[in-house]
C-alpha atoms as a PDB file:
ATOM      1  CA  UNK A   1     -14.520 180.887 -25.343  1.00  0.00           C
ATOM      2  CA  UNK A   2     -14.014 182.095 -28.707  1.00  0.00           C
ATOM      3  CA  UNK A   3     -10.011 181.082 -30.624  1.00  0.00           C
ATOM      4  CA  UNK A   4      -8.621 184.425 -30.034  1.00  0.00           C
ATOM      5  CA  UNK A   5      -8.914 183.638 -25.689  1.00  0.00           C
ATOM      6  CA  UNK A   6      -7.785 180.623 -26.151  1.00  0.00           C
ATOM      7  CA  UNK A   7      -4.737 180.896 -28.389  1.00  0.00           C
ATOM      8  CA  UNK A   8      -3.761 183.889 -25.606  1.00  0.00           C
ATOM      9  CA  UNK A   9      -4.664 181.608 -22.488  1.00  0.00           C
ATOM     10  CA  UNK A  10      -2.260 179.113 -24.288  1.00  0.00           C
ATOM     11  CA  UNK A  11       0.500 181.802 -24.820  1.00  0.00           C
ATOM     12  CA  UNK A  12       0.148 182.383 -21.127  1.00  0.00           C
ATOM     13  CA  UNK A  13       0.275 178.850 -20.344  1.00  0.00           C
ATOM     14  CA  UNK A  14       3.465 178.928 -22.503  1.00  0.00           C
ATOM     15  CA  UNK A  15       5.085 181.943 -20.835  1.00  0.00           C
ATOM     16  CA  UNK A  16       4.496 180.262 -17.279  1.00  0.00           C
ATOM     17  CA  UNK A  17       6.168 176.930 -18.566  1.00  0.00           C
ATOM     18  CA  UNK A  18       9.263 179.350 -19.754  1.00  0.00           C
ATOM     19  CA  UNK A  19       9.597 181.348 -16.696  1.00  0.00           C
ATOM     20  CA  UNK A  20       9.342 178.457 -13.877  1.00  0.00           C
ATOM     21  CA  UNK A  21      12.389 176.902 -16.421  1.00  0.00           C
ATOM     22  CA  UNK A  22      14.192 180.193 -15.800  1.00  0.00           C
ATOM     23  CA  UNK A  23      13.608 180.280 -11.989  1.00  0.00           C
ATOM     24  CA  UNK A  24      14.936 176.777 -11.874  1.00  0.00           C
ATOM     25  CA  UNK A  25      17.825 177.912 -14.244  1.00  0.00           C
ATOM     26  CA  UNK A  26      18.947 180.850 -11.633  1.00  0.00           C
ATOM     27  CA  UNK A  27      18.616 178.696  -8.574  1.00  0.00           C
ATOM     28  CA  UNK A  28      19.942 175.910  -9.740  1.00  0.00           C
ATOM     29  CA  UNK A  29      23.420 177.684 -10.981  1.00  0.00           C
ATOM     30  CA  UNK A  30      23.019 179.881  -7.346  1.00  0.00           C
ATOM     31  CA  UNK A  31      23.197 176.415  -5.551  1.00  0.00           C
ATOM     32  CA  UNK A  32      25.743 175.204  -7.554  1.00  0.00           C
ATOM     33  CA  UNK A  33      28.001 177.767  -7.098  1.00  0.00           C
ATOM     34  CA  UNK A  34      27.323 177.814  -3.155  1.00  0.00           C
ATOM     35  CA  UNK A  35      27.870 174.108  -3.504  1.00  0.00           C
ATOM     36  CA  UNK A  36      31.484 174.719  -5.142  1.00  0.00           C
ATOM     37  CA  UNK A  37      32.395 177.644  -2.758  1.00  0.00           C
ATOM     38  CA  UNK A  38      31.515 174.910   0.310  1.00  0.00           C
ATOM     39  CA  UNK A  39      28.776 177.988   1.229  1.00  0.00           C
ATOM     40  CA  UNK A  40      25.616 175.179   1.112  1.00  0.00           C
ATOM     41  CA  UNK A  41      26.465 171.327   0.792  1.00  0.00           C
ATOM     42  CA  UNK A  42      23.993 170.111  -2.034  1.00  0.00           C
ATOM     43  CA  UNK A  43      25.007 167.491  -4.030  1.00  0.00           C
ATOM     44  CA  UNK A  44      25.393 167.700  -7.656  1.00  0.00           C
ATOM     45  CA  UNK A  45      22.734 165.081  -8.964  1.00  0.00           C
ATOM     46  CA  UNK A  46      19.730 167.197  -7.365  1.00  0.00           C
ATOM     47  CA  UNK A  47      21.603 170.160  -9.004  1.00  0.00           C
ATOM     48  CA  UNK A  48      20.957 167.730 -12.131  1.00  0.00           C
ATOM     49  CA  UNK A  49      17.210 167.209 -11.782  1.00  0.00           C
ATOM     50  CA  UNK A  50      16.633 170.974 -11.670  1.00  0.00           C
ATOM     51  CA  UNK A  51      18.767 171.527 -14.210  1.00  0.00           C
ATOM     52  CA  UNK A  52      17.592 168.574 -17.175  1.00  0.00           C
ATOM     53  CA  UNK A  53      13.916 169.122 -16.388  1.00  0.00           C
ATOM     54  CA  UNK A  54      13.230 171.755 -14.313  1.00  0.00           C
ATOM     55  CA  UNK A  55      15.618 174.232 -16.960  1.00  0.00           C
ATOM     56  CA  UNK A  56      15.678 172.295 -20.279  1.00  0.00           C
ATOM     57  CA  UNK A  57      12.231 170.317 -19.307  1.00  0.00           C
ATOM     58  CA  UNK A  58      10.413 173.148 -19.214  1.00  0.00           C
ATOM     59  CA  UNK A  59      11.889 175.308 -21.172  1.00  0.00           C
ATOM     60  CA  UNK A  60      11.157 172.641 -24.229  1.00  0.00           C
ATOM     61  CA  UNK A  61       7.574 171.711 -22.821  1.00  0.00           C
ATOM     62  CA  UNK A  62       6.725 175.360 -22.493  1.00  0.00           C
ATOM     63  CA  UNK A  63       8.034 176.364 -26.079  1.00  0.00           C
ATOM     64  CA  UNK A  64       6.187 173.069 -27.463  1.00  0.00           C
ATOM     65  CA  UNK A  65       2.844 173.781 -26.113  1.00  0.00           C
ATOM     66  CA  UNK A  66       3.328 177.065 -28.100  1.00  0.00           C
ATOM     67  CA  UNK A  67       5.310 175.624 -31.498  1.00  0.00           C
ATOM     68  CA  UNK A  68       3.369 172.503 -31.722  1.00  0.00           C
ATOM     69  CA  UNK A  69      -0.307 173.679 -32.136  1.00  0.00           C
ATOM     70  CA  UNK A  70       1.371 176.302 -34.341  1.00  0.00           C
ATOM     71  CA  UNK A  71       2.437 173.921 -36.748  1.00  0.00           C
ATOM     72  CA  UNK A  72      -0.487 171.496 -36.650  1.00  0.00           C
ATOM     73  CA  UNK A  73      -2.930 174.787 -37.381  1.00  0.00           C
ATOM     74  CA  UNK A  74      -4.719 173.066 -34.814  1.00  0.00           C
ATOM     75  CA  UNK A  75      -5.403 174.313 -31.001  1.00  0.00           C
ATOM     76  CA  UNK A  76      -3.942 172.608 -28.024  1.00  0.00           C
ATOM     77  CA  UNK A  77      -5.721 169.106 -27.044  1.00  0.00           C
ATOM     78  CA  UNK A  78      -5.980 170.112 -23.856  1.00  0.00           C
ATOM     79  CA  UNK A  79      -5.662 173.101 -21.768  1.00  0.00           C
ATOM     80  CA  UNK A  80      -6.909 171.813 -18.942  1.00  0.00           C
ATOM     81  CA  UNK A  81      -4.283 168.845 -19.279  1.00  0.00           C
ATOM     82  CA  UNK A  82      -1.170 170.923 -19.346  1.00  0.00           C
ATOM     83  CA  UNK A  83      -1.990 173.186 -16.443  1.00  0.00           C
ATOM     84  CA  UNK A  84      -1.970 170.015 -14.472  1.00  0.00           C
ATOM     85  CA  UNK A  85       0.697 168.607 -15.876  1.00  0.00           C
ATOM     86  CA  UNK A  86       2.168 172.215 -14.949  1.00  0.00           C
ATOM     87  CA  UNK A  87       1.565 171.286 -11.461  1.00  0.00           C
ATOM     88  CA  UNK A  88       2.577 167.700 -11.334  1.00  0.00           C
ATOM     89  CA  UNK A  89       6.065 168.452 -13.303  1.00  0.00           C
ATOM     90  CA  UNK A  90       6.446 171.280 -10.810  1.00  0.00           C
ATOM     91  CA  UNK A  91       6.185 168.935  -7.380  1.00  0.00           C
ATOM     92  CA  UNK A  92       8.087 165.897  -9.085  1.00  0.00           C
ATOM     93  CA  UNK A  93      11.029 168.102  -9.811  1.00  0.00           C
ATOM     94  CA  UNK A  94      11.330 169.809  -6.528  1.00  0.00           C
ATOM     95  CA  UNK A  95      10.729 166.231  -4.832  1.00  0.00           C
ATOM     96  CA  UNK A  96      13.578 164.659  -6.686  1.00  0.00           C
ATOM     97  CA  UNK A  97      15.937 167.872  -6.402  1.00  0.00           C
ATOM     98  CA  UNK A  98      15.458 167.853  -2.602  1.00  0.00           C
ATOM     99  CA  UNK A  99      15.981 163.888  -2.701  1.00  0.00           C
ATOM    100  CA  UNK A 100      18.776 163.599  -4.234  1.00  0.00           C
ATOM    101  CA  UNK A 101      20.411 167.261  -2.832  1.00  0.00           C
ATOM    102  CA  UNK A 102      22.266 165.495   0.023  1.00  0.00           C
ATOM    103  CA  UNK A 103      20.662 168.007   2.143  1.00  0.00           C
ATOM    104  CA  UNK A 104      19.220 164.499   3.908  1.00  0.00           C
ATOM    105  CA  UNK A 105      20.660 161.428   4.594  1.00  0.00           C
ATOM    106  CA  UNK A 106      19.331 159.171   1.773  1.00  0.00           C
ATOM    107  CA  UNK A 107      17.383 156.693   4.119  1.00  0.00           C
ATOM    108  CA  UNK A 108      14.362 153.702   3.962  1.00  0.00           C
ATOM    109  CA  UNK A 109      12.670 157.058   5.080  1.00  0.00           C
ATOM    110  CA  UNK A 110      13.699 159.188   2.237  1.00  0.00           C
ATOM    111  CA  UNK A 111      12.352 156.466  -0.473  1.00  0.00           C
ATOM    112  CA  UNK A 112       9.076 157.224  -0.447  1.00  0.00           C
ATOM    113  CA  UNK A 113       9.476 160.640  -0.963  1.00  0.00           C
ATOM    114  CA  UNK A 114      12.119 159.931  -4.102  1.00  0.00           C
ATOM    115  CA  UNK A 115       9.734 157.182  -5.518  1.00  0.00           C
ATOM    116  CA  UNK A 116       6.767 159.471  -5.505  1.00  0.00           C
ATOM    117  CA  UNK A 117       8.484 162.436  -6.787  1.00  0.00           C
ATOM    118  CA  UNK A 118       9.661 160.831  -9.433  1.00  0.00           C
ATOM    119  CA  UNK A 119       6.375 159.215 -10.360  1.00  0.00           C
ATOM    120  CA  UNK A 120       4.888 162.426 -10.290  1.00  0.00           C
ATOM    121  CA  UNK A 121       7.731 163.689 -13.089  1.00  0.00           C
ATOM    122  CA  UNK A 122       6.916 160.232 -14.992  1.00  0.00           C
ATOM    123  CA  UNK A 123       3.148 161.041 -14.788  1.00  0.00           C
ATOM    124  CA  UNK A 124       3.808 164.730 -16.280  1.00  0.00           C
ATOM    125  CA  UNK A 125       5.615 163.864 -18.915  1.00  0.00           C
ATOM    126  CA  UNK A 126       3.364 160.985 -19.821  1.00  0.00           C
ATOM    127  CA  UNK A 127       0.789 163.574 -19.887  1.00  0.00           C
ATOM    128  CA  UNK A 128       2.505 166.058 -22.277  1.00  0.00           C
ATOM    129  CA  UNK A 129       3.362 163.045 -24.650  1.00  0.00           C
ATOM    130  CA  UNK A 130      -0.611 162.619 -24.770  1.00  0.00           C
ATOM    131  CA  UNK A 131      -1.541 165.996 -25.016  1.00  0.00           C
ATOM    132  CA  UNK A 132       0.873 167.059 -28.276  1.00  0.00           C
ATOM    133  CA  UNK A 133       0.380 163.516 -29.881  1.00  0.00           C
ATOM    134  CA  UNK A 134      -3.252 164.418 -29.918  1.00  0.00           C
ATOM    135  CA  UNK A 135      -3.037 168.228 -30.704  1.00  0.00           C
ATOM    136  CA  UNK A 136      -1.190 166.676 -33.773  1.00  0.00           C
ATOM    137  CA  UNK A 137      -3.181 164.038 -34.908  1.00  0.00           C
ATOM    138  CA  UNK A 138      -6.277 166.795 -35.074  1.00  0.00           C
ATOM    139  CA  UNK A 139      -4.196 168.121 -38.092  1.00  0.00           C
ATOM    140  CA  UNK A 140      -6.291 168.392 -41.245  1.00  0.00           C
ATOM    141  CA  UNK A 141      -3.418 170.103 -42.885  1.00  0.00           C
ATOM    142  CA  UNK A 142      -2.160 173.773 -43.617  1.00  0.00           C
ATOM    143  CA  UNK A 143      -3.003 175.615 -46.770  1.00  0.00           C
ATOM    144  CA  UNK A 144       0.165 175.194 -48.727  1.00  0.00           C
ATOM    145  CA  UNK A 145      -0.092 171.090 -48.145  1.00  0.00           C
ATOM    146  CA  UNK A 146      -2.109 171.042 -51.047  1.00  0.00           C
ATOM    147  CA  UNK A 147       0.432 173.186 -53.014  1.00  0.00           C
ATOM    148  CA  UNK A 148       3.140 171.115 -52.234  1.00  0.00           C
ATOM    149  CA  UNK A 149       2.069 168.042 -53.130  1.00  0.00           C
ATOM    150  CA  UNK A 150       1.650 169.331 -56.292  1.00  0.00           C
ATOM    151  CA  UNK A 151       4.411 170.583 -56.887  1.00  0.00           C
ATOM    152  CA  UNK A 152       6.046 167.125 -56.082  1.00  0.00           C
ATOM    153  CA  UNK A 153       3.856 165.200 -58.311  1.00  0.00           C
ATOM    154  CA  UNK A 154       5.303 166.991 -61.056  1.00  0.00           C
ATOM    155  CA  UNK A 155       7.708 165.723 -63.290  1.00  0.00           C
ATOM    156  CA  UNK A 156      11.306 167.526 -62.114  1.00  0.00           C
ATOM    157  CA  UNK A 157       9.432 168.385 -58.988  1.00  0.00           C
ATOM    158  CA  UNK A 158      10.716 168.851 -55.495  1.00  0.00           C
END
């Protein structure tokens, strides 16, 4: 696959991150305002979890998986990597939102279900670390680097 695919596979990528961050946005404000109204009981800390990372989570991971190989003039470490992360992010968020929603008793029974959804979140953001900190370290540096480092070894320099 030649760069010009694979910068617009990532862009896609991207766009999927930003618009699952949206959905959660809208459903999790629906859900809180049924909550408030006393239309749906859900309680306010799996309101939470869909709101820090399913919202602001992906909303940041999506935009950074654009941004980030941007500014390394680099391509993404791995595609493959963040559609699975995708995935895994996806499940551990829904897990924990339904956990902790008050929509079940929390039980012995309920653990497993908490434990493993948040493992899964754990996982997916271990993996995103990974994948950035490598896109980055592939740097070599952008055009003006050179430039600029001139410019500051000068005497009255930046």
């Amino acid at each position: 696959m030649s760069r010009g695919p694979i910068a617009a596979v990532v862009m896609q990528l991207s766009l999927r991150y930003v618009k699952m961050s949206l959905v959660y946005l809208v459903v999790g404000g629906t859900l809180l305002l049924a909550s408030f109204t006393r239309l749906v009981a859900f309680g306010l800390s799996g309101f939470y979890f869909m709101q820090l990372y399913g919202f602001v989570g992906m909303m940041i991971f999506g935009l950074s998986y654009l941004f980030v190989p941007s500014f390394a003039h680099t391509f993404l470490h791995s595609l493959k990597l963040a559609k699975l992360q995708f995935w895994i992010m996806n499940f551990g968020i829904i897990g924990l939102t339904v956990s902790f929603s008050g929509l079940f008793p929390y039980t012995e029974n309920l653990k497993p279900l908490t434990v493993g959804s948040l493992s899964l979140l754990v996982l997916a953001l271990y993996l995103h670390a990974y994948n950035l900190w490598s896109t980055m370290r592939a740097w070599k540096g952008s055009p003006g680097e050179s430039l600029a480092k001139e410019a500051s070894a000068k005497p009255g320099g930046v």
